[in-house]
N, C-alpha and C. Protein backbone atom coordinates (compact mmCIF):
# COMPACT_ATOMS: atom_id res chain seq x y z
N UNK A 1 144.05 -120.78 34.86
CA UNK A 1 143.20 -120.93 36.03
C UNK A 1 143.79 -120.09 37.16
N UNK A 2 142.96 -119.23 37.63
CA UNK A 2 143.38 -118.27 39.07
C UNK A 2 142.27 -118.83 40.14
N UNK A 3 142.98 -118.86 41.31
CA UNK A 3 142.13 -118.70 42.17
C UNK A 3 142.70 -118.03 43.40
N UNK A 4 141.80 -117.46 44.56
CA UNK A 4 142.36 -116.88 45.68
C UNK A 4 142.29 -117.70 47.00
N UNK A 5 143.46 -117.56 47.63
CA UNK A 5 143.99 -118.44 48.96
C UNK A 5 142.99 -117.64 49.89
N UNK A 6 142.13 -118.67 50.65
CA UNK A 6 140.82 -118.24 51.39
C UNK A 6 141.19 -117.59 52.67
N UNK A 7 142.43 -117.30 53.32
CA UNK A 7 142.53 -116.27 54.24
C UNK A 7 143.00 -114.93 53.86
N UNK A 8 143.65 -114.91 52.54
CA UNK A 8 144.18 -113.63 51.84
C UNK A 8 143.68 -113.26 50.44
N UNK A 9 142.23 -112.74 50.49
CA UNK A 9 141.93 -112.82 49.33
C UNK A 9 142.37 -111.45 48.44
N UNK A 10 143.80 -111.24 48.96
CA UNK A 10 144.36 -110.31 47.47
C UNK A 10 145.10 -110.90 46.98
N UNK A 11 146.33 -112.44 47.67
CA UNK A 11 146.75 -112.72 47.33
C UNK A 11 146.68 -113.77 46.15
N UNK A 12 146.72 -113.68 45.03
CA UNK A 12 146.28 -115.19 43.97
C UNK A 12 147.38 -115.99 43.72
N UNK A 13 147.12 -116.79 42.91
CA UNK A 13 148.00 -117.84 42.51
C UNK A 13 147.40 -118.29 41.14
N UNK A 14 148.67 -118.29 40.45
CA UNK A 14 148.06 -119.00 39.02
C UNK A 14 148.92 -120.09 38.91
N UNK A 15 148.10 -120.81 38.11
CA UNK A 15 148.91 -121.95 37.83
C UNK A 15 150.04 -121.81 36.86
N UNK A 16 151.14 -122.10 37.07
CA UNK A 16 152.14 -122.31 36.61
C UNK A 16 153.49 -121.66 37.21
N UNK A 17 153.05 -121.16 38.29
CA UNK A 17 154.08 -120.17 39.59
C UNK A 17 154.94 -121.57 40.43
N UNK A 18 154.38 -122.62 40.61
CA UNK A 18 155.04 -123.52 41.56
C UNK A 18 154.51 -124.70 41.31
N UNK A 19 152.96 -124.72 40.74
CA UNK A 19 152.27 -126.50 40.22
C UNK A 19 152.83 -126.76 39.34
N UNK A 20 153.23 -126.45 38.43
CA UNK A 20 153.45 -127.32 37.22
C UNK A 20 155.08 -127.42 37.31
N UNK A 21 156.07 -127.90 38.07
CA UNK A 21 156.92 -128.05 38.34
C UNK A 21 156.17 -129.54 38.87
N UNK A 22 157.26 -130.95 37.83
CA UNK A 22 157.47 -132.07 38.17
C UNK A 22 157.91 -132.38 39.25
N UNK A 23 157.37 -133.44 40.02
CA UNK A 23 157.61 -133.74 41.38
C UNK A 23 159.68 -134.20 41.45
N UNK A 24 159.72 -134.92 40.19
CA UNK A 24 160.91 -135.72 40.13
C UNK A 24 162.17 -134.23 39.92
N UNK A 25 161.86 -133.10 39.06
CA UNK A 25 162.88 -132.16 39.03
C UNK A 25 162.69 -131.29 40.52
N UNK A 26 161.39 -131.13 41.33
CA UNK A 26 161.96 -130.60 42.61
C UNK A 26 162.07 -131.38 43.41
N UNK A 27 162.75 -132.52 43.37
CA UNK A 27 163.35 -133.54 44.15
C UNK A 27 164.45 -133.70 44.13
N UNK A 28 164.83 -133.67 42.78
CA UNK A 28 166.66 -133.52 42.57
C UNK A 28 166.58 -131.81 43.02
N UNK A 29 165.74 -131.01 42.77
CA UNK A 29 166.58 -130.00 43.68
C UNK A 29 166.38 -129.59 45.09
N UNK A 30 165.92 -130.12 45.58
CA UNK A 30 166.16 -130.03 47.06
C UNK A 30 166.92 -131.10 47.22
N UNK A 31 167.34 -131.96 46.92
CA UNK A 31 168.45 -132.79 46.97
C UNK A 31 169.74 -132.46 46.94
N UNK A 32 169.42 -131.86 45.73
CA UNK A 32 171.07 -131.54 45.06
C UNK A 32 171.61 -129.81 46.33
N UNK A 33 170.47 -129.16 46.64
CA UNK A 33 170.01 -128.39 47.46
C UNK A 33 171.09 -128.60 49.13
N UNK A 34 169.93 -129.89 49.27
CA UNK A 34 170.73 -130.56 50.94
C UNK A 34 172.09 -130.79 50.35
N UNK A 35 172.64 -131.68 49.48
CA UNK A 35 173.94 -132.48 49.45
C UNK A 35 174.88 -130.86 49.66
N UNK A 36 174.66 -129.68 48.63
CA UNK A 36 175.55 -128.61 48.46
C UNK A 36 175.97 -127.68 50.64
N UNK A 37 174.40 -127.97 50.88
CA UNK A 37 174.57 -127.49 52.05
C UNK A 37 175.70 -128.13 53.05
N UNK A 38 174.97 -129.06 53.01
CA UNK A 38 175.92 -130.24 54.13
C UNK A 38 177.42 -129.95 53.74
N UNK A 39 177.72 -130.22 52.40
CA UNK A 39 179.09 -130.47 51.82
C UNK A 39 179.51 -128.94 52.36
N UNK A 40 178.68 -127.60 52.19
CA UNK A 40 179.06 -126.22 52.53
C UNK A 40 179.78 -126.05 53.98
N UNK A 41 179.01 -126.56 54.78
CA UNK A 41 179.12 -126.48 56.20
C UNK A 41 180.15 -127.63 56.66
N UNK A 42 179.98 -128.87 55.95
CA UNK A 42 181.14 -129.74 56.86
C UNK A 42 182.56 -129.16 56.11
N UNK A 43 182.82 -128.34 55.23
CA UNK A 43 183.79 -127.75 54.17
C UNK A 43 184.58 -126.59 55.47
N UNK A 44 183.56 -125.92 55.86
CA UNK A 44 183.55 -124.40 56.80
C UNK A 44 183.82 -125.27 58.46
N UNK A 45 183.58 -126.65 58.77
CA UNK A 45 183.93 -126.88 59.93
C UNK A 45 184.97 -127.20 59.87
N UNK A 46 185.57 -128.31 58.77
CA UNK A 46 186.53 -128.61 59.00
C UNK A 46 188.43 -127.51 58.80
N UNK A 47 187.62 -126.39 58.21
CA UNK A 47 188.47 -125.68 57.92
C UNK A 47 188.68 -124.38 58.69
N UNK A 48 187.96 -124.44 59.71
CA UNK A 48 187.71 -123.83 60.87
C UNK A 48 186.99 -121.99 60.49
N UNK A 49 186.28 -122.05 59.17
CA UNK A 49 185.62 -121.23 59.21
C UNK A 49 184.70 -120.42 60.08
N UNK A 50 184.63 -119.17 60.58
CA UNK A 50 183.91 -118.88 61.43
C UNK A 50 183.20 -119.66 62.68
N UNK A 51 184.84 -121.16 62.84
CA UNK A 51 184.57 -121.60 64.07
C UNK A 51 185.95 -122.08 64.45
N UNK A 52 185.97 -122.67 65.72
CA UNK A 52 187.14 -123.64 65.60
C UNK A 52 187.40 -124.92 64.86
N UNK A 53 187.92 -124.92 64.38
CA UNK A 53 188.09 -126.19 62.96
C UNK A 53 187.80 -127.99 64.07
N UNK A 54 187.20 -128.43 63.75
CA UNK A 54 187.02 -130.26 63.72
C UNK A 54 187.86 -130.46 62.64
N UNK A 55 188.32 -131.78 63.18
CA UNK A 55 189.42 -132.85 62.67
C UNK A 55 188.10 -133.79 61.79
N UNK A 56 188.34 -133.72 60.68
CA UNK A 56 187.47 -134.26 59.33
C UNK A 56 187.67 -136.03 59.75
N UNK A 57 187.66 -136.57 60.97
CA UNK A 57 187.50 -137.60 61.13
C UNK A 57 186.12 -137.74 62.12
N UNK A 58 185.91 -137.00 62.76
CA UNK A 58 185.12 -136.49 63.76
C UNK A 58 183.68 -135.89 62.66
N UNK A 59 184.09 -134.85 61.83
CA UNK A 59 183.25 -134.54 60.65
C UNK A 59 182.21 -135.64 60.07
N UNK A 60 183.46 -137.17 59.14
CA UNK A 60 182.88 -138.14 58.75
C UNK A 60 181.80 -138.63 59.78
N UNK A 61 182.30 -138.86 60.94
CA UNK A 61 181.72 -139.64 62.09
C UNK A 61 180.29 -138.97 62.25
N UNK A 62 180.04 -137.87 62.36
CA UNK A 62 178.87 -136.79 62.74
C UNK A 62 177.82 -137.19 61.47
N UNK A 63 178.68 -137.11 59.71
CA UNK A 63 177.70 -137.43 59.14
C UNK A 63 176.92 -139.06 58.94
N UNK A 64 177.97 -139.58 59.71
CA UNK A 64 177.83 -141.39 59.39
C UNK A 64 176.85 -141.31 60.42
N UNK A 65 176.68 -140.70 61.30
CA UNK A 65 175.50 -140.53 62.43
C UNK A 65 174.42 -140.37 62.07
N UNK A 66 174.70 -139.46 61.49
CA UNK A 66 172.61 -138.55 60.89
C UNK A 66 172.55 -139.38 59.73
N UNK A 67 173.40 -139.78 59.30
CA UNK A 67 172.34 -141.19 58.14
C UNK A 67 171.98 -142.14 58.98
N UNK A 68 172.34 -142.59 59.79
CA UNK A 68 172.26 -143.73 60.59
C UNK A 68 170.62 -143.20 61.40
N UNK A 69 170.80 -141.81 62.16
CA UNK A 69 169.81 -141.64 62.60
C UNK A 69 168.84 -141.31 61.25
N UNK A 70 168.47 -140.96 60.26
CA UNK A 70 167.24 -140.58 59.38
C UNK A 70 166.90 -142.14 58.93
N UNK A 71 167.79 -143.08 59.08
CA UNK A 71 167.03 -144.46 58.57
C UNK A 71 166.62 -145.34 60.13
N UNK A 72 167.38 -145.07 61.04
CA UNK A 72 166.99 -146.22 61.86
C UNK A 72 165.79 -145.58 63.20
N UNK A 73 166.09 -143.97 62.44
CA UNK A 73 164.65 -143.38 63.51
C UNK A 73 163.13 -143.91 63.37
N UNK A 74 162.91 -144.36 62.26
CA UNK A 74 161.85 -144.76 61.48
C UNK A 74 161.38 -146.31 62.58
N UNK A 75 162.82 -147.13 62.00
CA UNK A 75 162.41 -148.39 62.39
C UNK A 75 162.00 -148.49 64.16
N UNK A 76 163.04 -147.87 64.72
CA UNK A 76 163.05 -147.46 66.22
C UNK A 76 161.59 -147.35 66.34
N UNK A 77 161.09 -146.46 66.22
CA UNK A 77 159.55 -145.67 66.30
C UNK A 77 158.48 -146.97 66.12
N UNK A 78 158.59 -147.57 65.08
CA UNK A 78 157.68 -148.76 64.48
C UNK A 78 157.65 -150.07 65.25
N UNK A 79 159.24 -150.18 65.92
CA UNK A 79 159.18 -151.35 66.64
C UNK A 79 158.36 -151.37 68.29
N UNK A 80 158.96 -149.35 68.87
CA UNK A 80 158.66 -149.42 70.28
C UNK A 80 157.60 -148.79 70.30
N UNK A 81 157.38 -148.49 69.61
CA UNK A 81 155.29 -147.63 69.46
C UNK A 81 154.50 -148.14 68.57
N UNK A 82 153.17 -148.73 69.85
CA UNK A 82 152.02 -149.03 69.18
C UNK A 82 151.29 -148.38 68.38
N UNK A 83 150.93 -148.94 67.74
CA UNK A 83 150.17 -148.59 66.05
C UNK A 83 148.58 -148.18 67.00
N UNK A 84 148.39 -146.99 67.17
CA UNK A 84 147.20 -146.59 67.44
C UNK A 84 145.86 -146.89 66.70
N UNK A 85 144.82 -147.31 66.92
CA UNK A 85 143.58 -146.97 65.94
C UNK A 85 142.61 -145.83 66.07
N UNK A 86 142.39 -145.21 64.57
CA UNK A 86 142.06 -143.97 64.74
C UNK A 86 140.89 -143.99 65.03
């Protein structure tokens, strides 16, 4: 099956370029994706790669943060903002 993307009609797409990739294997890889990054960069801070080095206590602390913020941003939002009707 081909079809053409309705603002670029030279560009096509067939199926099997990016759809037929299981939701569950590009999930572990953008996963496995983020974990390599993060681990890349807190690796290069703490070792003062192309910066001044952080003390890997300060490191932990930064990431114990952004988990803290990606789960409790949610709830925050839900508790102090009204549920609009559309």
């Amino acid at each position: 099956m081909e079809w053409c993307l309705p603002f670029f009609p030279r560009i096509r797409r067939q199926s099997g370029w990016g759809g037929d990739i299981p939701l569950m294997t590009s999930l572990r890889r953008h996963l496995l994706a983020t974990l390599l990054d993060v681990s890349v960069v807190t690796l290069m801070a703490t070792q003062g790669w192309l910066m001044a080095p952080i003390s890997p206590a300060l490191a932990v602390g930064i990431l114990i943060l952004a988990i803290v913020f990606l789960f409790g941003d949610d709830v925050i939002k839900i508790v102090l903002l009204p549920r609009r009707a559309s």
